[in-house]
Structures are given as structure tokens and as C-alpha cells.
C-alpha atoms as a PDB file:
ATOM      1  CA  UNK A   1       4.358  11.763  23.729  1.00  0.00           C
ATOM      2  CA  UNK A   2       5.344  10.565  20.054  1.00  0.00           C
ATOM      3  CA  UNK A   3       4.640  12.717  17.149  1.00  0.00           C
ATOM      4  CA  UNK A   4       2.504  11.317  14.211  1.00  0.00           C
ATOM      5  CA  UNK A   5       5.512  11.230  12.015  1.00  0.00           C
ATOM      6  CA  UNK A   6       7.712   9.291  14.386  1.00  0.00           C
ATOM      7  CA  UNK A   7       4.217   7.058  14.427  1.00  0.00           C
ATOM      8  CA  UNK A   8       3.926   6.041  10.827  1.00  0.00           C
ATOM      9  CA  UNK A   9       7.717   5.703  10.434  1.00  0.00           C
ATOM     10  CA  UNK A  10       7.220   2.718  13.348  1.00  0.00           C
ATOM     11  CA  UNK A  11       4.488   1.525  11.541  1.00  0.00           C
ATOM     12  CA  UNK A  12       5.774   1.743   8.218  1.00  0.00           C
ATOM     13  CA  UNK A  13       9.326   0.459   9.430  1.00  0.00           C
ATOM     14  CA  UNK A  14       7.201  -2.843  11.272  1.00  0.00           C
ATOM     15  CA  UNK A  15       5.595  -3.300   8.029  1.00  0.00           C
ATOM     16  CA  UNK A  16       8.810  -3.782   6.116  1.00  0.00           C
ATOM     17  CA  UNK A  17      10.527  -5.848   8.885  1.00  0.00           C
ATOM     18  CA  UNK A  18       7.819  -8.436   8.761  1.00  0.00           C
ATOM     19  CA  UNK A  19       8.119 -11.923   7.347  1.00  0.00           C
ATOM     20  CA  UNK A  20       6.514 -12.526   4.428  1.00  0.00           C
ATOM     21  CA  UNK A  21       3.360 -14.397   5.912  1.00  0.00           C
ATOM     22  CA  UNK A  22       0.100 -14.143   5.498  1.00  0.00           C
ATOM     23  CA  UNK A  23       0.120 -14.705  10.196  1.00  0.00           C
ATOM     24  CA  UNK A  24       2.591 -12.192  10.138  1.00  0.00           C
ATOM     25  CA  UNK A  25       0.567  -9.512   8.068  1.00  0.00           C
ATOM     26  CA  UNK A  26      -2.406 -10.306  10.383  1.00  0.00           C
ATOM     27  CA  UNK A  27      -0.599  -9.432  13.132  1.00  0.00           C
ATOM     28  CA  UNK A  28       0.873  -6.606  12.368  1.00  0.00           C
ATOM     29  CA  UNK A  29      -2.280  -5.046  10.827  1.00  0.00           C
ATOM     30  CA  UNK A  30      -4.274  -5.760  14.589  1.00  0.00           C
ATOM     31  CA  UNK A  31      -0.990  -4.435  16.720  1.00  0.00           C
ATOM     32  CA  UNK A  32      -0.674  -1.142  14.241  1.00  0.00           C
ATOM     33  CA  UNK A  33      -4.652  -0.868  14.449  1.00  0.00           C
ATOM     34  CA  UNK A  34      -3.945  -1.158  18.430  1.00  0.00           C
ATOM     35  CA  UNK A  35      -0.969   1.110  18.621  1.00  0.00           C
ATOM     36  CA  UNK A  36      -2.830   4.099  16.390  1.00  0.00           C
ATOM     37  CA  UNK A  37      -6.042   3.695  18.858  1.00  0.00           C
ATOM     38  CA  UNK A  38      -3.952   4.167  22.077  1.00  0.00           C
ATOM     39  CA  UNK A  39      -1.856   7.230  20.426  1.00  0.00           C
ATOM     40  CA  UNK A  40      -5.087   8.930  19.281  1.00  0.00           C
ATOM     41  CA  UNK A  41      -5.152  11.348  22.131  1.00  0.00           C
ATOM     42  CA  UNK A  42      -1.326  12.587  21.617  1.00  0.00           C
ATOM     43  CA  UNK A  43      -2.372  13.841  17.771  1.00  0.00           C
ATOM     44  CA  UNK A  44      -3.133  17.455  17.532  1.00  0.00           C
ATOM     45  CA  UNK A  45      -5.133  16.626  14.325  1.00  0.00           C
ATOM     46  CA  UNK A  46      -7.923  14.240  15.448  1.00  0.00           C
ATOM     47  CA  UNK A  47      -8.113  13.425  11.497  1.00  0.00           C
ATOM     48  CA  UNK A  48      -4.927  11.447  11.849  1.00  0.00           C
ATOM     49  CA  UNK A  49      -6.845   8.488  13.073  1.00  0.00           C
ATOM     50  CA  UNK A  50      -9.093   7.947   9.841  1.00  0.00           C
ATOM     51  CA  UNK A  51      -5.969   8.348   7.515  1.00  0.00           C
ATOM     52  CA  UNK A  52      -4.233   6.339   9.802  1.00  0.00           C
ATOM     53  CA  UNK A  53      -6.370   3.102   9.507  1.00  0.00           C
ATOM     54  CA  UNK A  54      -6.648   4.035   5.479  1.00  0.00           C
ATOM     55  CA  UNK A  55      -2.730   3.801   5.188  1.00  0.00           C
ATOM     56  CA  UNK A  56      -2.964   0.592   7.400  1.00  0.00           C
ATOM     57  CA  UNK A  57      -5.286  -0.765   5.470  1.00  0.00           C
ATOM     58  CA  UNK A  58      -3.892  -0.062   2.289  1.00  0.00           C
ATOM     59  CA  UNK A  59      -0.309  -1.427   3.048  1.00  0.00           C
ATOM     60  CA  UNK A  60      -2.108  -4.579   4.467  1.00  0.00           C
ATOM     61  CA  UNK A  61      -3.991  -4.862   1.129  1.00  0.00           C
ATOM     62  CA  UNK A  62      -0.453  -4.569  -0.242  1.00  0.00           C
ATOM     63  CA  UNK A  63       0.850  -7.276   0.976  1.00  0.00           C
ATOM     64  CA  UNK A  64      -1.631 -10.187   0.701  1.00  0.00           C
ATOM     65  CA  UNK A  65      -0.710 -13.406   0.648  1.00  0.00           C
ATOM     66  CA  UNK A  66       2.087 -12.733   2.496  1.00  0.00           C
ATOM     67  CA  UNK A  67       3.788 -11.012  -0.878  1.00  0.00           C
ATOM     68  CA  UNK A  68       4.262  -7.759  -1.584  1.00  0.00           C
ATOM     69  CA  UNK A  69       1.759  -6.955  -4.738  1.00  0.00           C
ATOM     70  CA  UNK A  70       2.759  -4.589  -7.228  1.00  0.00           C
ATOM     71  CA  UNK A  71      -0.671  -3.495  -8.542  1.00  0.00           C
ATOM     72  CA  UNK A  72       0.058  -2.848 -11.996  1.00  0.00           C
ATOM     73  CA  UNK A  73       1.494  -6.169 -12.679  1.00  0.00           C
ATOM     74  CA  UNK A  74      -1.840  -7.415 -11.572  1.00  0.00           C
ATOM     75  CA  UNK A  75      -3.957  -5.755 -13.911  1.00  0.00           C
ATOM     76  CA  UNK A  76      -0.821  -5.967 -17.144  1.00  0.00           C
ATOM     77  CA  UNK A  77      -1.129  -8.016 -20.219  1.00  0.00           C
ATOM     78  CA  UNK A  78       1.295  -9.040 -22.621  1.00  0.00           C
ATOM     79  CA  UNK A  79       1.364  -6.864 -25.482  1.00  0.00           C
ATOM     80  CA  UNK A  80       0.370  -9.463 -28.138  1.00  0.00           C
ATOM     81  CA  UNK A  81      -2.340 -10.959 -26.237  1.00  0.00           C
ATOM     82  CA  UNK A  82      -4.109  -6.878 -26.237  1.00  0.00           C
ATOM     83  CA  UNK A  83      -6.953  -6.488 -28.940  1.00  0.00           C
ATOM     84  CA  UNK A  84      -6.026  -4.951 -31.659  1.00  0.00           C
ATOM     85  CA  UNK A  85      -7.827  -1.541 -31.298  1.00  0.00           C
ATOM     86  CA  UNK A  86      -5.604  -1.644 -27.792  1.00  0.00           C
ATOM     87  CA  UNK A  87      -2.599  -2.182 -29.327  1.00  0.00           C
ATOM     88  CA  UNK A  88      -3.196   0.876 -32.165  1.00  0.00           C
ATOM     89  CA  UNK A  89      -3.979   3.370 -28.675  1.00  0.00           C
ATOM     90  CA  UNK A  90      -0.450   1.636 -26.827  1.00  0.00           C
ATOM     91  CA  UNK A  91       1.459   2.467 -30.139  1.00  0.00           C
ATOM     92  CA  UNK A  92      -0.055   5.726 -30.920  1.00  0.00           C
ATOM     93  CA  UNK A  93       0.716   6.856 -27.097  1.00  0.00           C
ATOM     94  CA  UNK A  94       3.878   5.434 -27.455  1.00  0.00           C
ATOM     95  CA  UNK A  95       4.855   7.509 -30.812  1.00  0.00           C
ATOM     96  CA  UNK A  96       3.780  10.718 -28.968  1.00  0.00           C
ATOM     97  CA  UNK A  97       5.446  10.027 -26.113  1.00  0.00           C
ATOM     98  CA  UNK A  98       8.930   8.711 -27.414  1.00  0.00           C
ATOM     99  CA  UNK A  99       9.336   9.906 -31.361  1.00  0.00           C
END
């Protein structure tokens, strides 16, 4: 019997260990998929299973392309390209935060 956090640590570990391939993120995405559907029975809270194919689904989002996405440098801009009613809010926030 494995518990669910000895689970996700697998999972999470696999994830990490993989190359950085889009084949390789396929793969692991189907075998954790596989592996969470044929541990289902051993979790004492059946709602493991749904947050279990979220958190798969999420880190194989994560990781598209075969690189790791950082999903605020996705939606950045530079600071001089912002409009200007933009860049008065950034600096404003800014002041209150740091003066």
C-alpha cells in the first residue's frame, strides 16, 4: 500500500527527472495518469483522484514544449513598451510599496 504523499513525491520526482521533450512529457503525463488510476483504491480520500489529475495536468501544462514555462514571463512586458496610464499604476505601486 503507498500513501498519497509517497504518491505525488514519485510523481513529482518523475516529473523533474524527465528530459526536456515534448515525447518525454507525453509519456510521463499517460504513465502518472496510469499509476494514479491503479492507486485509487489505496486512498482513504476518494477526492485524491480529481486533484490528482488537476496537479498532473497542471505540471504537464508547465512544461510544454518540452521547457519548463514560467508563467509570468509569458504574460511580462518591458517596462517602456507599457502604456502610459500602466506605467503611472507600476510606479505609483512601486512608491507605496518601496518609499
Amino acid at each position: 500500500m503507498i500513501s498519497e504523499v509517497e504518491f505525488f513525491n514519485e510523481i513529482f520526482e518523475d516529473f523533474l527527472c524527465r528530459d526536456n521533450q515534448v515525447h518525454e512529457n507525453e509519456l510521463w503525463k499517460s504513465h502518472s495518469i496510469i499509476k494514479l488510476m491503479h492507486n485509487s483504491d489505496e486512498f482513504e480520500d476518494k477526492k485524491l483522484v480529481e486533484e490528482g489529475l488537476k496537479i498532473i495536468i497542471n505540471l504537464y501544462r508547465f512544461k510544454e514544449c518540452g521547457d519548463l514555462l514560467d508563467s509570468y514571463e509569458i504574460e511580462s512586458q518591458f517596462v517602456n513598451e507599457l502604456p502610459e496610464s500602466e506605467k503611472t499604476l507600476l510606479n505609483s505601486i512601486l512608491q507605496a510599496e518601496f518609499i
